[in-house]
N, C-alpha and C. Protein backbone atom coordinates (compact mmCIF):
# COMPACT_ATOMS: atom_id res chain seq x y z
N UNK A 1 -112.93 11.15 -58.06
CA UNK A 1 -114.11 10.99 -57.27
C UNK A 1 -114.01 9.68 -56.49
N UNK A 2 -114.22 9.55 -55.04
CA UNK A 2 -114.40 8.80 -54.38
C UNK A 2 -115.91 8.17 -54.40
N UNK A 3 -115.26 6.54 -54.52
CA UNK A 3 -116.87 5.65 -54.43
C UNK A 3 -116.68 5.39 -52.41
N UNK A 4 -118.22 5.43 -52.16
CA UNK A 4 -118.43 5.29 -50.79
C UNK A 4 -119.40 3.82 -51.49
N UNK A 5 -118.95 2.91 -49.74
CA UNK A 5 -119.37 1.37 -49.96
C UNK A 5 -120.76 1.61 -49.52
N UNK A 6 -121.65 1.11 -50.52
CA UNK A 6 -122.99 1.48 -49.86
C UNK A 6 -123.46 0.29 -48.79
N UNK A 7 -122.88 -0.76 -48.81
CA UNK A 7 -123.60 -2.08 -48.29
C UNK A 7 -123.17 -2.41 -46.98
N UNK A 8 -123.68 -2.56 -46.27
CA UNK A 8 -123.27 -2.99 -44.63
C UNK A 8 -122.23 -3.83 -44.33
N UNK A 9 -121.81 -3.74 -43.69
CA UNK A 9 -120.64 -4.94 -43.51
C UNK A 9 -121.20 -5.81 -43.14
N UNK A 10 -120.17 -7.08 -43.56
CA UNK A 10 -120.53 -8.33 -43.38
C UNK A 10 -120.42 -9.20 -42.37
N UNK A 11 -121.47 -9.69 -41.86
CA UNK A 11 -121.35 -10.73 -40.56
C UNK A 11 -120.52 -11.92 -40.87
N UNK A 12 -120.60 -12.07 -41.89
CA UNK A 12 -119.70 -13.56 -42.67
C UNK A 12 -117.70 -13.42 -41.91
N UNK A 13 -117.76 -12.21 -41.67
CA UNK A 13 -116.27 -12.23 -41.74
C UNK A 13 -116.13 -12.85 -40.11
N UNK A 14 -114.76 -13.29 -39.92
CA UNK A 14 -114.55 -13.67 -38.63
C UNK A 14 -114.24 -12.95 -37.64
N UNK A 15 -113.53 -11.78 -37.80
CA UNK A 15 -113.21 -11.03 -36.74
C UNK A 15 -114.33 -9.89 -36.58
N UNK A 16 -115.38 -9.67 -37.27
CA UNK A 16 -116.46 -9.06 -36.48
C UNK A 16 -118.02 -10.10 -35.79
N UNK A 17 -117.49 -11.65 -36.62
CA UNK A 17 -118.33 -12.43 -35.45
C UNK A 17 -117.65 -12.58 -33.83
N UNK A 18 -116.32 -12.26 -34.02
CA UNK A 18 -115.35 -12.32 -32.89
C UNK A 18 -115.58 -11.31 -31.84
N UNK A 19 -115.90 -10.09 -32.54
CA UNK A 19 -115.75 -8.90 -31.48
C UNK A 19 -117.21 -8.45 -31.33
N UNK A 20 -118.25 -9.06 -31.68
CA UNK A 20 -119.55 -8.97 -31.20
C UNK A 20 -120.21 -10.43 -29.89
N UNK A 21 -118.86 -11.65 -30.45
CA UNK A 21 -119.11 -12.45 -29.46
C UNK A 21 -118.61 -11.76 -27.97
N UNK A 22 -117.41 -11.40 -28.36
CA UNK A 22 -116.50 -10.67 -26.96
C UNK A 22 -117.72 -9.34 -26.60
N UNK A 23 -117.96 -8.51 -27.32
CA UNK A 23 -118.97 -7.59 -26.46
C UNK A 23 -120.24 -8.15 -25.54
N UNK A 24 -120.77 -9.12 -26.33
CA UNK A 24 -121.66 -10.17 -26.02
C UNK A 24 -121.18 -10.73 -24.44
N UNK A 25 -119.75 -11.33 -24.23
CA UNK A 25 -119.61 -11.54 -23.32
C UNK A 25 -119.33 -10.25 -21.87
N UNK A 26 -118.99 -9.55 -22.67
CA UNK A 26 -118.45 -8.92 -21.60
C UNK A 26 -120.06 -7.50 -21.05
N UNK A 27 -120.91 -7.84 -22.13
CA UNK A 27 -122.23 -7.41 -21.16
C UNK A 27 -122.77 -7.84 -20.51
N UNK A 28 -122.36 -9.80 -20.90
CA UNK A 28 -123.15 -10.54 -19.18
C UNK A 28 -122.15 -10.42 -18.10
N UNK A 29 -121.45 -10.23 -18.57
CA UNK A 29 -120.09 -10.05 -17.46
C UNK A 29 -120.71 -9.17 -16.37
N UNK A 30 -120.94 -7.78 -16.97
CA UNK A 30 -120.97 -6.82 -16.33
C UNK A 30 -122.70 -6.76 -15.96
N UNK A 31 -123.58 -7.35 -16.67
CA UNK A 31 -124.96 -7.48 -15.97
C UNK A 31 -124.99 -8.06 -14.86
N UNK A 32 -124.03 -9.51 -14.50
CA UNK A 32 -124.15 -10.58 -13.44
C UNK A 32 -123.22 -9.96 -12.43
N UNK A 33 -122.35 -9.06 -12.97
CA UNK A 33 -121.21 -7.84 -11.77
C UNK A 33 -122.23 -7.29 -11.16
N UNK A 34 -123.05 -6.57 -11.79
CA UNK A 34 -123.98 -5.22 -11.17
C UNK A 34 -125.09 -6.08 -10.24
N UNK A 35 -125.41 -7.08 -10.97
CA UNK A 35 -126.65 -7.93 -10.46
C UNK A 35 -126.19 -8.43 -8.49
N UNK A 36 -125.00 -9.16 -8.62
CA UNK A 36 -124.40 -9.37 -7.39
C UNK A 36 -124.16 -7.76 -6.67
N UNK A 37 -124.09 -7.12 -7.36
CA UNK A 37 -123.25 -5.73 -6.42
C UNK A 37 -124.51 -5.00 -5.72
N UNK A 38 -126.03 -4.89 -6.60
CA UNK A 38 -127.20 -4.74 -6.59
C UNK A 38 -128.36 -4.96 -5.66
N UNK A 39 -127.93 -6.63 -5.95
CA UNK A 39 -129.15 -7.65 -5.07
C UNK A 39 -129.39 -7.53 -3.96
N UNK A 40 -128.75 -6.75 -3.20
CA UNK A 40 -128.63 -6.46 -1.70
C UNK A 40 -129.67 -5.55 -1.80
N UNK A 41 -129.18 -4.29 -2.45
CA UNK A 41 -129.83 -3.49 -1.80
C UNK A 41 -131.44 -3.47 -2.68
N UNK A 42 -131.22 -3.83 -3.93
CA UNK A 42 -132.69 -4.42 -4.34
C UNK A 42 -133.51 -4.88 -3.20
N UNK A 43 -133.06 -6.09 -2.64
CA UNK A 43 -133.74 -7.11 -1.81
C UNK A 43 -134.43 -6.19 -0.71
N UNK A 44 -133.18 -5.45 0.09
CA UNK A 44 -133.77 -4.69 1.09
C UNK A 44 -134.29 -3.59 0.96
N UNK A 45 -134.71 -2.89 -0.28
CA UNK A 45 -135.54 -2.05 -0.47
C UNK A 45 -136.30 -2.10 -1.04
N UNK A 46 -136.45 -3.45 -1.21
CA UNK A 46 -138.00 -4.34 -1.02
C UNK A 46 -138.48 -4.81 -0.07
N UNK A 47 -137.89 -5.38 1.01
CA UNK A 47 -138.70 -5.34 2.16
C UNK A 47 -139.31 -4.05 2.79
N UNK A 48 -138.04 -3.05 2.96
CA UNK A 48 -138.34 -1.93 3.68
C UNK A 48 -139.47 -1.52 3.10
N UNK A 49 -140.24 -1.23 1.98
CA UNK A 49 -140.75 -0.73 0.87
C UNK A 49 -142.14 -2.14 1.43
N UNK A 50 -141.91 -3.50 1.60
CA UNK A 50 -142.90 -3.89 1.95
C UNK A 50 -143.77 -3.70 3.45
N UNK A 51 -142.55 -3.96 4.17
CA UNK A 51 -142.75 -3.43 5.66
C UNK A 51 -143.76 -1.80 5.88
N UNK A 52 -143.48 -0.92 5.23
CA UNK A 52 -143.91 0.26 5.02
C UNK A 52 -145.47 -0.02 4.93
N UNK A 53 -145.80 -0.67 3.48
CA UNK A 53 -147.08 -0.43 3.24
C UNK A 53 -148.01 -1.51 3.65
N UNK A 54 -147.08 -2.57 4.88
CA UNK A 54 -148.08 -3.17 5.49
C UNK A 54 -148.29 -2.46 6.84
N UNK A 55 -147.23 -1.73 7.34
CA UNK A 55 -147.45 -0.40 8.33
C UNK A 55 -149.04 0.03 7.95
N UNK A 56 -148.91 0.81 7.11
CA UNK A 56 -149.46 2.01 6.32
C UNK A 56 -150.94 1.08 6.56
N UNK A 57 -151.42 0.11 5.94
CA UNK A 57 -152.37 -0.45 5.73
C UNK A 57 -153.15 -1.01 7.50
N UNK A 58 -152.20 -1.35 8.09
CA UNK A 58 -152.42 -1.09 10.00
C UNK A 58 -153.21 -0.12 10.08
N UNK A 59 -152.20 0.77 10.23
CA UNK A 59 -152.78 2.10 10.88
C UNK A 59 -153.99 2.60 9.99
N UNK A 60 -154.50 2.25 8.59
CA UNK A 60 -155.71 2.61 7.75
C UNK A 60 -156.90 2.13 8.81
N UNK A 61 -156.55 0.46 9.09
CA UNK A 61 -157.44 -0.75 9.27
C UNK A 61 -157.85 -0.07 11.21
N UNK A 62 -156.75 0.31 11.65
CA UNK A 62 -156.71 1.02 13.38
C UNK A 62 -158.21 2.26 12.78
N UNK A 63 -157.89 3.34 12.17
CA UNK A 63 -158.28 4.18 11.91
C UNK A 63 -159.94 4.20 11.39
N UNK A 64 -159.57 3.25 10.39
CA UNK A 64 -161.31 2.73 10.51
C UNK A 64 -162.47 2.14 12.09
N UNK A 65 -161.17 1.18 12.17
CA UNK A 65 -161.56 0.23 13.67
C UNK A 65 -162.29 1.64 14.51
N UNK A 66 -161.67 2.72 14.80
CA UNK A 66 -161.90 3.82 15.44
C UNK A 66 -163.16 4.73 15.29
N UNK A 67 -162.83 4.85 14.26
CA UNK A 67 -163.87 5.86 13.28
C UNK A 67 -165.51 4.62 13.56
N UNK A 68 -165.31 3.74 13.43
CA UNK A 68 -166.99 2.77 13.46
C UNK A 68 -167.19 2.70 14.83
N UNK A 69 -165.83 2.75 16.10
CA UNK A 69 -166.60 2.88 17.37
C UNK A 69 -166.90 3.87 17.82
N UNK A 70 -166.24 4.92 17.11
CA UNK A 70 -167.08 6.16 17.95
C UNK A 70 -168.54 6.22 17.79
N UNK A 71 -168.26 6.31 15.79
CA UNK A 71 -170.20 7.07 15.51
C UNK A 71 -170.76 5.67 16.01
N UNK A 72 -170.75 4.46 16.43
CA UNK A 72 -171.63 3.18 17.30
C UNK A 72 -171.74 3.86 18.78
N UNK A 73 -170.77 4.29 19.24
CA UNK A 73 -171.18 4.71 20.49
C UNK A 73 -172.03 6.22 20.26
N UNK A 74 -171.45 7.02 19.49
CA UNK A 74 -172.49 8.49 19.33
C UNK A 74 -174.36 7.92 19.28
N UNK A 75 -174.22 7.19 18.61
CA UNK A 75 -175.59 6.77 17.89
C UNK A 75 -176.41 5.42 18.82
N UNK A 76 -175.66 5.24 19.34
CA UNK A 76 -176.46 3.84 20.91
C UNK A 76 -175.83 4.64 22.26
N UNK A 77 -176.11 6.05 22.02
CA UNK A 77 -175.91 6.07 23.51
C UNK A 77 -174.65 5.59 24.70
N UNK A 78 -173.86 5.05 24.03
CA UNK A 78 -173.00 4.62 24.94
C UNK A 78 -172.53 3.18 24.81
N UNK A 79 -173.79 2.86 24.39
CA UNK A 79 -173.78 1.11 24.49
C UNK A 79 -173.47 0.52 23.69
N UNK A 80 -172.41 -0.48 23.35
CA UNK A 80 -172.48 -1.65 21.82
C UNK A 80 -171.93 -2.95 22.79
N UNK A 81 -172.22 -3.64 21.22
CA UNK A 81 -171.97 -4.89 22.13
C UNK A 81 -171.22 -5.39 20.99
N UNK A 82 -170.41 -6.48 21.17
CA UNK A 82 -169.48 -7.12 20.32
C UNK A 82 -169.83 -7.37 19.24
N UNK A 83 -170.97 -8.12 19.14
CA UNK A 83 -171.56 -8.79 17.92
C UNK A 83 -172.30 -7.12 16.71
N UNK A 84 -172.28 -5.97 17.46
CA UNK A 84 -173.21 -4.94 16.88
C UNK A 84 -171.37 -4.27 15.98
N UNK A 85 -170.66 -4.45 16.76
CA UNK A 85 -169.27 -3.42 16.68
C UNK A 85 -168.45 -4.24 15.11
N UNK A 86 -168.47 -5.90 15.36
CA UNK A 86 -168.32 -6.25 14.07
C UNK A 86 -168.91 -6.52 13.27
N UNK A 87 -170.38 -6.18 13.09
CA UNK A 87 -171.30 -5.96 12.14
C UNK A 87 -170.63 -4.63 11.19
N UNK A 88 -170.55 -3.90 11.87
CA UNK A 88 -170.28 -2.64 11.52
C UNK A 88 -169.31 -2.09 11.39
N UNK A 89 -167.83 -2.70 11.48
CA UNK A 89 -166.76 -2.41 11.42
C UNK A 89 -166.21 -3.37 10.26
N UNK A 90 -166.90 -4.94 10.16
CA UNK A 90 -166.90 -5.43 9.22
C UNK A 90 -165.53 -6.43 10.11
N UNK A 91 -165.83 -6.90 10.74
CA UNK A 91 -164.88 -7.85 11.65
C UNK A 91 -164.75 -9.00 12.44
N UNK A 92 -164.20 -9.58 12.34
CA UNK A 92 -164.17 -10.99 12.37
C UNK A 92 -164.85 -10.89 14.57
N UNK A 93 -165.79 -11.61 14.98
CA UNK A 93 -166.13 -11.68 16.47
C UNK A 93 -165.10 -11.45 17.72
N UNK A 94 -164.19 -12.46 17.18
CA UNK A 94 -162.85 -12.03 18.30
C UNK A 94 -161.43 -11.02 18.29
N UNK A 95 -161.99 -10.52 17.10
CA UNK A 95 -161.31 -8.92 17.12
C UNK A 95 -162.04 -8.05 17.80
N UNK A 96 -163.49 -8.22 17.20
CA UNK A 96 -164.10 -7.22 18.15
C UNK A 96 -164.26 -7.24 19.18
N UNK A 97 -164.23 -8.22 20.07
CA UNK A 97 -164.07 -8.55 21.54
C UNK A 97 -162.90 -7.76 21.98
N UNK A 98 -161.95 -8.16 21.11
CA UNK A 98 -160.14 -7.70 22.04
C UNK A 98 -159.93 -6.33 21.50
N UNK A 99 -160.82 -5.46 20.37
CA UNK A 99 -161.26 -4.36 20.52
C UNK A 99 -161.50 -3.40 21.35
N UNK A 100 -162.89 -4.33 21.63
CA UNK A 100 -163.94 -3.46 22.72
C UNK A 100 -163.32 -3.82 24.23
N UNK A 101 -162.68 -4.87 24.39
CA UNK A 101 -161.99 -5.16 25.76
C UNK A 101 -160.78 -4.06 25.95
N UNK A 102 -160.41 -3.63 24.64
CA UNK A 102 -159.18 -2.74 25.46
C UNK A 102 -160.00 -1.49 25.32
N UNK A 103 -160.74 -1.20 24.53
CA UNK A 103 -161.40 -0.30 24.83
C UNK A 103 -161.78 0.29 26.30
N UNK A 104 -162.47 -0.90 26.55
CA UNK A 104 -163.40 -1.05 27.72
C UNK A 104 -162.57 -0.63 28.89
N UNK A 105 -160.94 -0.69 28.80
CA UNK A 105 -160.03 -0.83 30.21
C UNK A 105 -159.70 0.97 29.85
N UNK A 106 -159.45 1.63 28.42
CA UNK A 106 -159.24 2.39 28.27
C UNK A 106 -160.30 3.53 28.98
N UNK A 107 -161.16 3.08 28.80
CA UNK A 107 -162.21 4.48 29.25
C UNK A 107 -163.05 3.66 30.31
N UNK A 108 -163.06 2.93 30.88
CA UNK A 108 -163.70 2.27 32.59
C UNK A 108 -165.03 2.46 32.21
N UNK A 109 -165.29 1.32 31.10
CA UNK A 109 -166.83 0.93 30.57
C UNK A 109 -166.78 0.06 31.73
N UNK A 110 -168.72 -0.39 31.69
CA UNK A 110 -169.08 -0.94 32.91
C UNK A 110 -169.67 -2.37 31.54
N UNK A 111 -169.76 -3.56 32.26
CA UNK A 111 -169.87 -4.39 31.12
C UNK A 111 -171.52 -5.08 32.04
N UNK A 112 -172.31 -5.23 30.59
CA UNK A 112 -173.59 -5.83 31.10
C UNK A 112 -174.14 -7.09 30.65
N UNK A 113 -174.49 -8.60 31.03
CA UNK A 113 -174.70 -9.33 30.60
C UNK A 113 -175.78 -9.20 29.99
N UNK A 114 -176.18 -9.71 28.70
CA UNK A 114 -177.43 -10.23 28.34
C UNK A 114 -178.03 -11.30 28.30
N UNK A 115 -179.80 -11.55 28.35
CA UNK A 115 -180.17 -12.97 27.98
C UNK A 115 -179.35 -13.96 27.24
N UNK A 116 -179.11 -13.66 26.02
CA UNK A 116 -178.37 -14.34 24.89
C UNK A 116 -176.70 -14.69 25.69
N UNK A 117 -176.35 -14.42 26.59
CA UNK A 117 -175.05 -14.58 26.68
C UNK A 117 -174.03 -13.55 26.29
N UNK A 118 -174.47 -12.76 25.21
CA UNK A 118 -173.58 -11.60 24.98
C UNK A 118 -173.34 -10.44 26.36
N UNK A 119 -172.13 -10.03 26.04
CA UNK A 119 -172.07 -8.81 26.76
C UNK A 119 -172.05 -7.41 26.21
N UNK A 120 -172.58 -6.62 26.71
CA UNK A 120 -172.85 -4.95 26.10
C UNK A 120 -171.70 -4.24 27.00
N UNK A 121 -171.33 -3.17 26.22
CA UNK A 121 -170.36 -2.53 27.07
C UNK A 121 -171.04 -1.19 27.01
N UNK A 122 -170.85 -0.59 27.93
CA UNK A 122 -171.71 0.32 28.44
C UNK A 122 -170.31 1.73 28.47
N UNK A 123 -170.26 2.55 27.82
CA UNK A 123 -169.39 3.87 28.40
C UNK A 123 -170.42 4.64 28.54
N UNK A 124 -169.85 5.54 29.45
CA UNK A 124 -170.30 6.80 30.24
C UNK A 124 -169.46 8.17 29.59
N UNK A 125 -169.83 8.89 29.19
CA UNK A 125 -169.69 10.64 29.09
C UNK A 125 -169.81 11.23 30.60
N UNK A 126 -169.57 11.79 31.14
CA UNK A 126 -169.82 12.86 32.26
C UNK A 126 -170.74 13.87 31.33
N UNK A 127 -170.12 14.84 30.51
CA UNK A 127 -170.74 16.25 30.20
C UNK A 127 -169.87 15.89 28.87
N UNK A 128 -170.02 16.59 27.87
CA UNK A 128 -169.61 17.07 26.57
C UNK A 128 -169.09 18.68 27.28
N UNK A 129 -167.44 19.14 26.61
CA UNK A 129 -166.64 19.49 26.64
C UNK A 129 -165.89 20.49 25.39
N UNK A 130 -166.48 21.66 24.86
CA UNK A 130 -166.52 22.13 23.32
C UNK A 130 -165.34 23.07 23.91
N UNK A 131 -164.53 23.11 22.87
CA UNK A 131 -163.90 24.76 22.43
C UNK A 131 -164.57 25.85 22.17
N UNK A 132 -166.11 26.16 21.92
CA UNK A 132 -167.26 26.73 21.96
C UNK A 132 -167.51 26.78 23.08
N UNK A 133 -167.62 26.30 24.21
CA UNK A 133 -168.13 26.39 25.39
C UNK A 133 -166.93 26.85 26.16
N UNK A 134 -165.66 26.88 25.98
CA UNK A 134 -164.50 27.13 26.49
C UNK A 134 -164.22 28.42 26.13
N UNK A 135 -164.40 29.08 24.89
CA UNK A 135 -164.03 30.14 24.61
C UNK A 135 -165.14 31.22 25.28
N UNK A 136 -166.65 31.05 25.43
CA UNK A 136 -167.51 32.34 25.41
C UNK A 136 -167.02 32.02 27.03
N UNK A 137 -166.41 31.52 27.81
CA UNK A 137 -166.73 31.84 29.61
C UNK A 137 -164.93 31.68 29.68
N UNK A 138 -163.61 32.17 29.68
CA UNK A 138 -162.77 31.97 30.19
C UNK A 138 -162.67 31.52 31.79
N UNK A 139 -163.81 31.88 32.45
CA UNK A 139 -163.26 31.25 33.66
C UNK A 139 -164.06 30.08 34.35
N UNK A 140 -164.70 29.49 33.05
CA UNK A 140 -164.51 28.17 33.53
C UNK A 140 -164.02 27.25 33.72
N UNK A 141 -163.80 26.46 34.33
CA UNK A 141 -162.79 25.04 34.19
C UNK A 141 -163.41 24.40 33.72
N UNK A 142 -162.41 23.28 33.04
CA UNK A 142 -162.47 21.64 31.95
C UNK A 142 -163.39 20.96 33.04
N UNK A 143 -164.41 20.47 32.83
CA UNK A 143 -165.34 19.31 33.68
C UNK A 143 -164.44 18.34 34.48
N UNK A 144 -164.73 18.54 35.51
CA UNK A 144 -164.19 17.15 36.45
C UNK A 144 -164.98 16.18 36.71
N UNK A 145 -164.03 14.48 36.77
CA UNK A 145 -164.76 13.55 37.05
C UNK A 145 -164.81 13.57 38.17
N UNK A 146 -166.77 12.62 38.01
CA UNK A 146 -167.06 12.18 39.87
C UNK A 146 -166.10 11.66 40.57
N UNK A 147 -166.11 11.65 41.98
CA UNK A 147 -165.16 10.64 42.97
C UNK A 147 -165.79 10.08 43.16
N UNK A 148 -165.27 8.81 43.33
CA UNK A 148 -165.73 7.70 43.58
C UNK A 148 -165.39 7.29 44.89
């Protein structure tokens, strides 16, 4: 009958403190290999990856910006004024200016001074324009603007 060693081997001996030092080394070896071989593309797919979701967070911040000037213009008729647009959009005064200014070039608002010094920007609708109203008459045409 064979005796089996029940007890673990021993750290005391020298050649297995030897060949756990050498494994020891040769995993930083190969951590600080991979780490250099790595870091590149780590690095840059962390920017790309940052670049992205400060994109992403733009076009949220555009999309809102949008969404608060329409229903301001649905709901005043046409009219806002700087100080009403970053109330309500939640924006610093001279955003909403360079806002409503490109706005203003975009659709040929007419701009109105007030007492206070502020200016109101004024857009114009011609007619409202439905896919409902397009479909029951095929032979109407899309509304044309006045000449000026």
């Amino acid at each position: 009958m064979r005796r089996f060693n029940s007890q673990p081997p021993r750290l005391n001996d020298l050649s297995t403190r030897l060949w756990l030092g050498f494994g020891a080394v040769v995993a930083a070896v190969l951590f600080i290999f991979l780490l250099k071989l790595l870091l590149p593309w780590l690095v840059g797919g962390a920017v790309v990856w940052g670049l992205w979701f400060c994109w992403q967070r733009h076009l949220d911040f555009q999309k809102r910006l949008y969404i608060c000037f329409y229903d301001h213009l649905e709901m005043h008729q046409g009219r806002i004024s700087a100080l009403d647009f970053a109330m309500t959009a939640q924006i610093s005064g001279p955003q909403a200016r360079t806002f409503l200014d490109a706005r203003a070039k975009d659709f040929f608002a007419n701009f109105e001074p007030t007492n206070y010094g502020d200016v109101v920007y004024t857009f114009h609708r011609t007619t409202s324009y439905s896919a409902s109203s397009a479909s029951t008459s095929s032979t109407k045409s899309p509304p044309q603007l006045p000449k000026s």
